[in-house]
C-alpha atoms as a PDB file:
ATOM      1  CA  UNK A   1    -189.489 -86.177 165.194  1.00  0.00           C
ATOM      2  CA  UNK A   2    -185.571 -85.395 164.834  1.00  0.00           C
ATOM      3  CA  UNK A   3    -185.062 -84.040 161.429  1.00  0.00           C
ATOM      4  CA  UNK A   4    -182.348 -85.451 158.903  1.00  0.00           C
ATOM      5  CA  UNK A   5    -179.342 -83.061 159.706  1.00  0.00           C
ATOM      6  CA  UNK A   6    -179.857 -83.420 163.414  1.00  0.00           C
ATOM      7  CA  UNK A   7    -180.057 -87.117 163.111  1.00  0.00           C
ATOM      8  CA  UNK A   8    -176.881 -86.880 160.786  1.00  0.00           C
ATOM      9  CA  UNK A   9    -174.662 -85.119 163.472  1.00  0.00           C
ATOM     10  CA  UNK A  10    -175.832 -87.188 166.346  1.00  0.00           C
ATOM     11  CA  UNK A  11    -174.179 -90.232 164.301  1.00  0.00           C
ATOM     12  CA  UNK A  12    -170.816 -88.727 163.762  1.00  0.00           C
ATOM     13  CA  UNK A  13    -170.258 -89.256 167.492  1.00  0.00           C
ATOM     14  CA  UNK A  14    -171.619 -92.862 167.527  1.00  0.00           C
ATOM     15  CA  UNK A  15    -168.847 -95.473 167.501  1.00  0.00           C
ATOM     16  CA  UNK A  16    -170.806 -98.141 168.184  1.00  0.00           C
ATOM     17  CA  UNK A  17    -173.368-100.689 166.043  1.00  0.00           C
ATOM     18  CA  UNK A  18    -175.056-101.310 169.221  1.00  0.00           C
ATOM     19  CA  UNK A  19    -175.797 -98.107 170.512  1.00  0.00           C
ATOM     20  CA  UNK A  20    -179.208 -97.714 171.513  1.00  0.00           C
ATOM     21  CA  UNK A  21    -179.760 -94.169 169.422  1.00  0.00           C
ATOM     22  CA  UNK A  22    -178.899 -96.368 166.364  1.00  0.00           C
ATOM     23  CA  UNK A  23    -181.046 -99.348 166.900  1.00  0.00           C
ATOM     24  CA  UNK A  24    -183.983 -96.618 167.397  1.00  0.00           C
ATOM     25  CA  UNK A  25    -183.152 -95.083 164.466  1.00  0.00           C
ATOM     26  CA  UNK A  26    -183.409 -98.707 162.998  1.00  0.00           C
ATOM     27  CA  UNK A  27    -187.176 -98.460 163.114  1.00  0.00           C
ATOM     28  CA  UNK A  28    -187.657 -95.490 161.287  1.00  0.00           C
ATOM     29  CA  UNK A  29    -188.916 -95.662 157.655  1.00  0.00           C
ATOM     30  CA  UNK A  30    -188.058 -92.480 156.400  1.00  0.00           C
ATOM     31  CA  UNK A  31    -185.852 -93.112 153.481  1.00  0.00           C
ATOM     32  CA  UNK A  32    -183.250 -89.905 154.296  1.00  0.00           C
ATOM     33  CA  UNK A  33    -182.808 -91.814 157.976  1.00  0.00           C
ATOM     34  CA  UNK A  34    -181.708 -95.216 156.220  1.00  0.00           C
ATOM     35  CA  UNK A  35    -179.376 -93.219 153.799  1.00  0.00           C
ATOM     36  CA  UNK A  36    -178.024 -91.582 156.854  1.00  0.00           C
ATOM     37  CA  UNK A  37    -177.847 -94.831 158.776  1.00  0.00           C
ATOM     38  CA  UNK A  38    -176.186 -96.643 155.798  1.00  0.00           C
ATOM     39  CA  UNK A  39    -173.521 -93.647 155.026  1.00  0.00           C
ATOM     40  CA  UNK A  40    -172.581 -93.811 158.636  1.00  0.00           C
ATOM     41  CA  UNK A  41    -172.024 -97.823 158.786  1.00  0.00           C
ATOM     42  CA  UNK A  42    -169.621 -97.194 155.856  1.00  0.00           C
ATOM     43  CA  UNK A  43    -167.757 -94.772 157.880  1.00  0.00           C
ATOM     44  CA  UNK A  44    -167.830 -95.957 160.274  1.00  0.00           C
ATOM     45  CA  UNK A  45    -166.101 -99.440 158.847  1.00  0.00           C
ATOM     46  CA  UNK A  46    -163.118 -97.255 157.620  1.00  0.00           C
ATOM     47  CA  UNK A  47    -162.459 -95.950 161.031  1.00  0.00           C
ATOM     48  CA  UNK A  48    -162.789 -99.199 162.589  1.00  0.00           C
ATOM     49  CA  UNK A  49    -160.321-100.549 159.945  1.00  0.00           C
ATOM     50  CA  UNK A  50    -158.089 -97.937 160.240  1.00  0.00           C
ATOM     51  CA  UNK A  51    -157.946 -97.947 163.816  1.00  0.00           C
ATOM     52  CA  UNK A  52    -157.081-101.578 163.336  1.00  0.00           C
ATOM     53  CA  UNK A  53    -153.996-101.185 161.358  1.00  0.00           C
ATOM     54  CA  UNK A  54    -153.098 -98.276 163.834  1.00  0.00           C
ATOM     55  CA  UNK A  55    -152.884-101.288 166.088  1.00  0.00           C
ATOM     56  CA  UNK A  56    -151.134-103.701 164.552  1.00  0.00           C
ATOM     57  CA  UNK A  57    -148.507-100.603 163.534  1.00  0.00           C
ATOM     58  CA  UNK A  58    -147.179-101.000 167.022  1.00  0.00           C
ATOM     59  CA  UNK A  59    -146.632-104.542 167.021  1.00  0.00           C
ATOM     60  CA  UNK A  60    -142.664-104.028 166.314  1.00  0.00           C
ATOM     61  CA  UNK A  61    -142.594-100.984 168.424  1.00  0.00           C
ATOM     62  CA  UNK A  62    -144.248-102.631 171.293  1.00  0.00           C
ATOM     63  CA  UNK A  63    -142.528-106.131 170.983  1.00  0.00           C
ATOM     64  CA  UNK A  64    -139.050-103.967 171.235  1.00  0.00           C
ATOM     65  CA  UNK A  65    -140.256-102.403 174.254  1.00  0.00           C
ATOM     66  CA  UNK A  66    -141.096-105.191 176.091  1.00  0.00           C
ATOM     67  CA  UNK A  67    -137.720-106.292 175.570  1.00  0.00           C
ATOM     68  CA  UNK A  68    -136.030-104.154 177.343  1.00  0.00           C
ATOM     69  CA  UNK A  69    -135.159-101.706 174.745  1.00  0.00           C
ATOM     70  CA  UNK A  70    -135.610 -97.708 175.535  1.00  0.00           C
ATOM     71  CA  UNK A  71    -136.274 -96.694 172.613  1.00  0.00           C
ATOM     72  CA  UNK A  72    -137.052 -97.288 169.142  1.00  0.00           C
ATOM     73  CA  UNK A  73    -136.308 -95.768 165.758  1.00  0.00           C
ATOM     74  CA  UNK A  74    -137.669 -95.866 162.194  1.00  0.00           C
ATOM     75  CA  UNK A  75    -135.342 -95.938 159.475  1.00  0.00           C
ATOM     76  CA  UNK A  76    -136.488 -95.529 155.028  1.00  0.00           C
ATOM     77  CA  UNK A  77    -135.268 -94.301 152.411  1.00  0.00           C
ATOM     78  CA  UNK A  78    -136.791 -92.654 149.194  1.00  0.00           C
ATOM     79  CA  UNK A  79    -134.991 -92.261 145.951  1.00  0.00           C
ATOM     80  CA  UNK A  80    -133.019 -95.768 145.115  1.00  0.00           C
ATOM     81  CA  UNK A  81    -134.639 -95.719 141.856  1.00  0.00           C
ATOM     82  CA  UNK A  82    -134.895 -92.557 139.883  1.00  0.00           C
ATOM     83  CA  UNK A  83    -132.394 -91.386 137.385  1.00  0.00           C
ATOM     84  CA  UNK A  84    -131.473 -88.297 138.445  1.00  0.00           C
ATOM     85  CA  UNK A  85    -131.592 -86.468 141.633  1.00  0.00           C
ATOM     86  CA  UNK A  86    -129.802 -88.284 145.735  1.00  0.00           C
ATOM     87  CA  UNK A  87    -131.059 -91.030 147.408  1.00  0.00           C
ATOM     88  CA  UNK A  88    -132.748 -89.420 151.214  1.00  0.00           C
ATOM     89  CA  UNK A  89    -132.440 -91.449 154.640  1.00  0.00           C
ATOM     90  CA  UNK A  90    -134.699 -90.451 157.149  1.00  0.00           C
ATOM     91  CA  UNK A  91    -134.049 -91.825 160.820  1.00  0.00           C
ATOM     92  CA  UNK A  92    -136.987 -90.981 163.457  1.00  0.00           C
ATOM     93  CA  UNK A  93    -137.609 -92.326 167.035  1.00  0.00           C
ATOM     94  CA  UNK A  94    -140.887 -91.330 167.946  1.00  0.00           C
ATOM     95  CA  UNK A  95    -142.184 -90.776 171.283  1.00  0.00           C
ATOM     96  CA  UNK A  96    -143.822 -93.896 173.381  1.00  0.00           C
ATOM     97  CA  UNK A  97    -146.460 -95.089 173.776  1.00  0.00           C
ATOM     98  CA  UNK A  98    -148.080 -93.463 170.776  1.00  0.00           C
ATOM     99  CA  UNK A  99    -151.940 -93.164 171.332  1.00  0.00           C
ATOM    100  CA  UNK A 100    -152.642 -90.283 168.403  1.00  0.00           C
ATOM    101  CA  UNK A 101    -153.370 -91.410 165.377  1.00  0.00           C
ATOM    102  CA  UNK A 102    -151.911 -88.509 162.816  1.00  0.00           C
ATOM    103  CA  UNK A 103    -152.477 -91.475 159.560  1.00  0.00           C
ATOM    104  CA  UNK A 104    -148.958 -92.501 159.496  1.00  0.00           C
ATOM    105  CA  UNK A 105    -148.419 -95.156 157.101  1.00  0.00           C
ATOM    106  CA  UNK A 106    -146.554 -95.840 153.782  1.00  0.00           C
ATOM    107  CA  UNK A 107    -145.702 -92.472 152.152  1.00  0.00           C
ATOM    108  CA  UNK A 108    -146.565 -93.639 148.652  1.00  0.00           C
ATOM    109  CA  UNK A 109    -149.694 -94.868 149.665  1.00  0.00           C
ATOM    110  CA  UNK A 110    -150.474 -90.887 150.950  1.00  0.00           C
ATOM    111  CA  UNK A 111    -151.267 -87.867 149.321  1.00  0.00           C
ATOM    112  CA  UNK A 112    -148.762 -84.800 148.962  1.00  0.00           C
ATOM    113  CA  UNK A 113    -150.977 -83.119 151.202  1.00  0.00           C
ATOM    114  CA  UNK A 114    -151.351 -85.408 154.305  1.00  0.00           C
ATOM    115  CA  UNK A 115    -147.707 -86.191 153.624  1.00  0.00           C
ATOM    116  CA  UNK A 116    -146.784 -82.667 154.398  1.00  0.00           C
ATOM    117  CA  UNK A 117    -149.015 -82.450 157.344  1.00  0.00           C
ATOM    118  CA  UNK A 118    -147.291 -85.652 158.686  1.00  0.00           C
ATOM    119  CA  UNK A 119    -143.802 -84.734 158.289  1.00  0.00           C
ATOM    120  CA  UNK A 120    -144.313 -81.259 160.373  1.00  0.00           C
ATOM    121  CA  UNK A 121    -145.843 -83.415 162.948  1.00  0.00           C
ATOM    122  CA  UNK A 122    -142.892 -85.583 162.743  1.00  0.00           C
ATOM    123  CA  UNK A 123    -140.352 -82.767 163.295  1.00  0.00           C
ATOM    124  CA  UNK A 124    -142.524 -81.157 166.067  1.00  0.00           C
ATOM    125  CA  UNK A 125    -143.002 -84.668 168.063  1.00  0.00           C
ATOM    126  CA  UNK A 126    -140.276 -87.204 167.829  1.00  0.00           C
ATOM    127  CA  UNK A 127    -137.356 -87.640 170.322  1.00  0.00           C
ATOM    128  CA  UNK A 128    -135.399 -87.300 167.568  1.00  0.00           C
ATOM    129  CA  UNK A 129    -135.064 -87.527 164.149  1.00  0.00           C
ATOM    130  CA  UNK A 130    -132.064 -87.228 161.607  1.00  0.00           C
ATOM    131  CA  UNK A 131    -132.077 -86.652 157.159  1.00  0.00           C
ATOM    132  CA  UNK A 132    -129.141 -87.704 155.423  1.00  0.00           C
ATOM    133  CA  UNK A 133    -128.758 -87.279 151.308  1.00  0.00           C
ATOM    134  CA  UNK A 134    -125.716 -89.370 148.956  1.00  0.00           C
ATOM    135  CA  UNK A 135    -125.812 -87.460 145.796  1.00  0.00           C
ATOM    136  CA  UNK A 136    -125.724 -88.493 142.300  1.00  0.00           C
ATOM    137  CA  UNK A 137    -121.635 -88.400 142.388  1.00  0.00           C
ATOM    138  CA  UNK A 138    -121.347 -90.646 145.146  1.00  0.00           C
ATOM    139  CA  UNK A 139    -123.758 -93.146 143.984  1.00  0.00           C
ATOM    140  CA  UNK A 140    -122.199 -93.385 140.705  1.00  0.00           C
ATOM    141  CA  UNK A 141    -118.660 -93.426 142.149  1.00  0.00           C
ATOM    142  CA  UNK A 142    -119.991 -96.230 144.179  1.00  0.00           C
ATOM    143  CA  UNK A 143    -123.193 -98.294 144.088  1.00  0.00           C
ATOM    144  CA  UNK A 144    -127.246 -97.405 144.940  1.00  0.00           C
ATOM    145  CA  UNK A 145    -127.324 -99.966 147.855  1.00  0.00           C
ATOM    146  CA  UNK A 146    -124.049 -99.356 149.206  1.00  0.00           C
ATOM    147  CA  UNK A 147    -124.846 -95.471 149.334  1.00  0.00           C
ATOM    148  CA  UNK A 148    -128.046 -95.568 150.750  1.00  0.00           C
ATOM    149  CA  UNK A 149    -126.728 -98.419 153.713  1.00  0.00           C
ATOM    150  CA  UNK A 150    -124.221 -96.055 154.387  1.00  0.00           C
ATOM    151  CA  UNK A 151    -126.550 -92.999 154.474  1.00  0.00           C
ATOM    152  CA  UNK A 152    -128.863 -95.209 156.988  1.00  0.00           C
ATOM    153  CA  UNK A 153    -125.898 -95.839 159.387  1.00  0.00           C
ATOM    154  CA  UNK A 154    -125.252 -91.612 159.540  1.00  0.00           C
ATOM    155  CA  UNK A 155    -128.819 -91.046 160.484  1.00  0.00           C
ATOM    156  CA  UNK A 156    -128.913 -93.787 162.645  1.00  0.00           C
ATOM    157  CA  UNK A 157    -125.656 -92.733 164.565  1.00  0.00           C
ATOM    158  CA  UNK A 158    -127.172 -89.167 164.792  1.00  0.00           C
ATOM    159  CA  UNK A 159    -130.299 -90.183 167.015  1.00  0.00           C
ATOM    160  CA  UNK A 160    -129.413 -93.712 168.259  1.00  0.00           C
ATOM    161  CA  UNK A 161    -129.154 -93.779 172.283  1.00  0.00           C
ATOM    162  CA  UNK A 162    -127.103 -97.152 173.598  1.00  0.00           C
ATOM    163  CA  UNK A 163    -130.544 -99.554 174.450  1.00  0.00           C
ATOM    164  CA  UNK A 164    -132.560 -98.462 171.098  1.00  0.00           C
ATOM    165  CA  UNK A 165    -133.450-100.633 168.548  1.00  0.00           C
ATOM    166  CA  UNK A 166    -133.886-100.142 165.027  1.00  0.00           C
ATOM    167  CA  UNK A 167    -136.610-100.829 162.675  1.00  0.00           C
ATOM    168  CA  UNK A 168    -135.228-100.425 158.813  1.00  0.00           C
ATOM    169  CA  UNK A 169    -137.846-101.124 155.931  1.00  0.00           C
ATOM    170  CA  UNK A 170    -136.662-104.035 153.856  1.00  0.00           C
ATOM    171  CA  UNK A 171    -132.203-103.618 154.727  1.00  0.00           C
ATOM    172  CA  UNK A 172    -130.223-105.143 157.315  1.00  0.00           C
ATOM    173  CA  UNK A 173    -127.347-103.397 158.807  1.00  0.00           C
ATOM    174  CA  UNK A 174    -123.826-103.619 160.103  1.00  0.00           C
ATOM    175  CA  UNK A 175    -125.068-101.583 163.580  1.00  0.00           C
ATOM    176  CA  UNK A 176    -124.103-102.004 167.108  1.00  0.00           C
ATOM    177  CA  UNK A 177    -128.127-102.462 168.206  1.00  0.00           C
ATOM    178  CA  UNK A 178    -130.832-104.751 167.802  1.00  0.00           C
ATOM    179  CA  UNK A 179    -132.248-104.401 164.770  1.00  0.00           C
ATOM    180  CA  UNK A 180    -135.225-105.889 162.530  1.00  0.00           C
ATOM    181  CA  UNK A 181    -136.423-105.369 158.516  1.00  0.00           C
ATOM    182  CA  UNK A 182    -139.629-106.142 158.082  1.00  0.00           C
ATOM    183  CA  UNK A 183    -140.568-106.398 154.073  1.00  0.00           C
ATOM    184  CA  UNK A 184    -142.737-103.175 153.274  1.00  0.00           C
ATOM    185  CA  UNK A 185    -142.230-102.396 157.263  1.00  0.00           C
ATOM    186  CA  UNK A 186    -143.669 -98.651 156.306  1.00  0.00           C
ATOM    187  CA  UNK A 187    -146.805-100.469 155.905  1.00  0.00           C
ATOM    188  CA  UNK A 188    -145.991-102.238 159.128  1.00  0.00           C
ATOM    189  CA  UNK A 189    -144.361 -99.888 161.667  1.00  0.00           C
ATOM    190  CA  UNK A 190    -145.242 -96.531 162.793  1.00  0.00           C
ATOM    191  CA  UNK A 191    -141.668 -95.769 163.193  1.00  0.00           C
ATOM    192  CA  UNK A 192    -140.609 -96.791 159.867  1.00  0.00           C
ATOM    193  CA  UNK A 193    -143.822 -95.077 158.079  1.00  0.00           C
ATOM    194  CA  UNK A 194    -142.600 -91.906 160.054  1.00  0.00           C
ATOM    195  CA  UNK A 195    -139.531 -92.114 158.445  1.00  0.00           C
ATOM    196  CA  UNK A 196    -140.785 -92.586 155.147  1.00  0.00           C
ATOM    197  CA  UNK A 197    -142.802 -89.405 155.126  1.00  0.00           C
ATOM    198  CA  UNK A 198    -139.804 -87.411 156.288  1.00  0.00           C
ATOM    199  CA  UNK A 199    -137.852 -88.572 153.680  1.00  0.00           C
ATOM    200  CA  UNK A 200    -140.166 -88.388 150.871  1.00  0.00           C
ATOM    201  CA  UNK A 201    -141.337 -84.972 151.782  1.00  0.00           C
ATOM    202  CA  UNK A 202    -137.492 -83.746 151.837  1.00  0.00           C
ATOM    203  CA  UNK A 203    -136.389 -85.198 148.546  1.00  0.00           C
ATOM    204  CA  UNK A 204    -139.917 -83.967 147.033  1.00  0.00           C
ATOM    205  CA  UNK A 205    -138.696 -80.824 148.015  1.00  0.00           C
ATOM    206  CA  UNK A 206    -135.317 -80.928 146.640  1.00  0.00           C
ATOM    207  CA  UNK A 207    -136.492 -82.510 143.532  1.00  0.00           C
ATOM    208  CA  UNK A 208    -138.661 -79.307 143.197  1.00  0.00           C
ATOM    209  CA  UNK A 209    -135.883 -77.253 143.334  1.00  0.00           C
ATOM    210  CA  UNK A 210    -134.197 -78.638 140.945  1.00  0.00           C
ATOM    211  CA  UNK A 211    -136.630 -78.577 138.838  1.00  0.00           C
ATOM    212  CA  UNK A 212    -136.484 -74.607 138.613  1.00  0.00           C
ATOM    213  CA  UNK A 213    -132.735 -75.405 137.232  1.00  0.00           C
ATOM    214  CA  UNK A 214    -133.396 -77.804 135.248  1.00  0.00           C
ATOM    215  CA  UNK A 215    -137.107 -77.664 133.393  1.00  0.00           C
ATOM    216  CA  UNK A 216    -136.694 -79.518 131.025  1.00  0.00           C
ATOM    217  CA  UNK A 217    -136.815 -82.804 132.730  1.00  0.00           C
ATOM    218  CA  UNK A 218    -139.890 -82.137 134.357  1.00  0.00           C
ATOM    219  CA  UNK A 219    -138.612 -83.371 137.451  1.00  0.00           C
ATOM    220  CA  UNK A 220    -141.841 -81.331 139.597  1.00  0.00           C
ATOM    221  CA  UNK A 221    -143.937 -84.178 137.842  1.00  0.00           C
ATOM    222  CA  UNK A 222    -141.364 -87.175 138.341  1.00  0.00           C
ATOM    223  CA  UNK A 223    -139.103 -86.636 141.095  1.00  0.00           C
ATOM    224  CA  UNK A 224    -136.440 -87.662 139.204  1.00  0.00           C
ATOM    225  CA  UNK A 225    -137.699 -91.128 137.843  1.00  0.00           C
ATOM    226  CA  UNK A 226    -137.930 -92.193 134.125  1.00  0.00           C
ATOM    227  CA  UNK A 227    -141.200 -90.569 132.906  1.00  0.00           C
ATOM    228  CA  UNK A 228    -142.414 -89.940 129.090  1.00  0.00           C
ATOM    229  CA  UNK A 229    -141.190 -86.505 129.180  1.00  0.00           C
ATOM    230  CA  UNK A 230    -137.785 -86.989 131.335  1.00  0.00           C
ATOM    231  CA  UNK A 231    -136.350 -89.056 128.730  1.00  0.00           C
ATOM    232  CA  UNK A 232    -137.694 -86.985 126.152  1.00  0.00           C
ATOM    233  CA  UNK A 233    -135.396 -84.201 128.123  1.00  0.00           C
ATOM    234  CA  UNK A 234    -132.630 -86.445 128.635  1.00  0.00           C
ATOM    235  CA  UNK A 235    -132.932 -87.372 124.609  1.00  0.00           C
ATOM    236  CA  UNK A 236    -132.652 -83.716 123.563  1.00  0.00           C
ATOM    237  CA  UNK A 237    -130.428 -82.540 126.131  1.00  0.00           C
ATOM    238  CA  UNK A 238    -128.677 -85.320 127.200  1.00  0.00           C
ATOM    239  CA  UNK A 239    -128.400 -85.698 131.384  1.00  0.00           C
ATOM    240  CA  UNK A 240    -128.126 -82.765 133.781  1.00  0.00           C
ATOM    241  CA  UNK A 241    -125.740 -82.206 136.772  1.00  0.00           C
ATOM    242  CA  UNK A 242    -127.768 -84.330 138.989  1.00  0.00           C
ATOM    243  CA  UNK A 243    -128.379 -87.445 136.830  1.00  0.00           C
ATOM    244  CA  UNK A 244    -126.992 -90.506 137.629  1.00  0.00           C
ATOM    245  CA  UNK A 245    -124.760 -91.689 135.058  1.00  0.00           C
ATOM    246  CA  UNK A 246    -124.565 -94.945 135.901  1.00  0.00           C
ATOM    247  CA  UNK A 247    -127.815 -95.772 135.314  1.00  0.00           C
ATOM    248  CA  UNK A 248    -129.995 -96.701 132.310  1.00  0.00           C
ATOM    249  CA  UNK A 249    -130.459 -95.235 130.130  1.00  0.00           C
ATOM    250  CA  UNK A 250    -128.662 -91.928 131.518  1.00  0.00           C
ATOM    251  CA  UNK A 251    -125.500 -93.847 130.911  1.00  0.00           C
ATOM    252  CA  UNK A 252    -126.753 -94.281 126.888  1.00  0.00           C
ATOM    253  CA  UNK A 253    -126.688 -90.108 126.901  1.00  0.00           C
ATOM    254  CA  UNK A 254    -123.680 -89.660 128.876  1.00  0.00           C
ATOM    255  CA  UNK A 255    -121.356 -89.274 126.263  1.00  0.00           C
ATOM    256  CA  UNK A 256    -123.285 -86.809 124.466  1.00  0.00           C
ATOM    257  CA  UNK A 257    -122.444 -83.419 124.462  1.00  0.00           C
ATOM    258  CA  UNK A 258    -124.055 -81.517 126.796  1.00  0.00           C
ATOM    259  CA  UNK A 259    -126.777 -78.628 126.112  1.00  0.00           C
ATOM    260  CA  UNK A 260    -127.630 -76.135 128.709  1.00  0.00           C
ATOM    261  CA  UNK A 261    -131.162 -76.948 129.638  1.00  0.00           C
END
């Protein structure tokens, strides 16, 4: 009789509810087998739900393809709504047909960690891939949504190949290619999720620089959005070099005078 821990690895192998090892194992009363047997349904339920959304990640990807188009890229953004700190592009046109399954999805919906790990693979695999930044000047000189359309069109000009089409989460744009903007499409493309690790993982990075010039906003907490103890900060020592003046409530402290952090 196979003891628990064998029985245990066999499973992690098993893919399949119908496999004959696991309707054996079925039959066996020992109550460490039906733990085992129960622990592995459950995971194996995640995997088969994951592997589903994999799929229908490629539904805009593939639908492109068969098309006509040559390629397709992925375009987010991160930062439109913090108070301090530039609003990041990233522009990525992965490599086709993707098979690998590296848990791309929605950046916010990932931890720092696997974010990290998903951005190197990024860089290492796609075709190409471009990061563009609009400061806190230019966005108050001009306008959030204007800066960060205009910061998709750079990145999209710096990969973009004459037959691609583009995939932008949530924003249409003024481009010379097909394009489509699926609500929440880092959810729903594998392109656009791409993107959005890139660019989260770059501003995350900045924002953690700055931090080290600026402490007292706690920006390695808040990446720049309007926390407890940023607008304590802000209150005290009214905004920084890379706050956005135009918005509220940096605008309410912009007038102050000014204390070296």
């Amino acid at each position: 009789m196979e003891s628990i821990q064998i029985i245990r690895e066999k499973l992690k192998s098993i893919v399949d509810r119908e496999d004959p090892y696991v309707k054996n194992l079925l039959k066996d009363e020992r109550k460490g087998v039906k733990k085992a047997l129960l622990q592995w349904d459950k995971q194996l339920e995640k995997r088969m739900a994951r592997q589903a959304h994999f799929e229908e990640m490629k539904i805009f990807e593939t639908k492109a393809y068969e098309d006509g188009y040559t390629g397709v890229i992925g375009v987010d953004e991160v930062g439109r709504g913090p108070l301090a700190g530039p609003v990041v592009v990233a522009a990525v046109k992965l490599p086709w047909p993707l098979t690998v399954d590296v848990g791309l999805n929605d950046s916010k919906l990932l931890n720092a960690k696997d974010r990290v790990r998903i951005a190197e693979w990024v860089k290492e695999n796609a075709l190409a891939y471009a990061i563009v930044e609009r400061d806190n000047r230019a966005i108050d000189q001009s306008n959030i949504l204007a800066m960060t359309k205009e910061a998709m069109q750079e990145a999209i000009l710096k990969v973009a190949d004459a037959n691609d089409f583009v995939l932008i989460d949530s924003v249409g744009l003024d481009i010379p290619y097909g394009q489509a903007h699926p609500d929440k499409g880092d959810q729903k493309s594998l392109s656009i999720a791409a993107a959005s690790c890139l660019a989260k993982v770059y501003r995350d990075q900045l924002m953690m620089e700055f931090d080290k010039q600026y402490p007292v906003y706690d920006f390695c907490h808040n990446m720049g959005y309007g926390t407890k103890n940023h607008l304590e900060g802000l209150k005290k020592y009214g905004p920084s070099p890379i706050h956005r003046l135009s918005f509220a409530p940096v605008s309410h402290f912009s007038n102050r005078l000014k204390k070296e952090p």
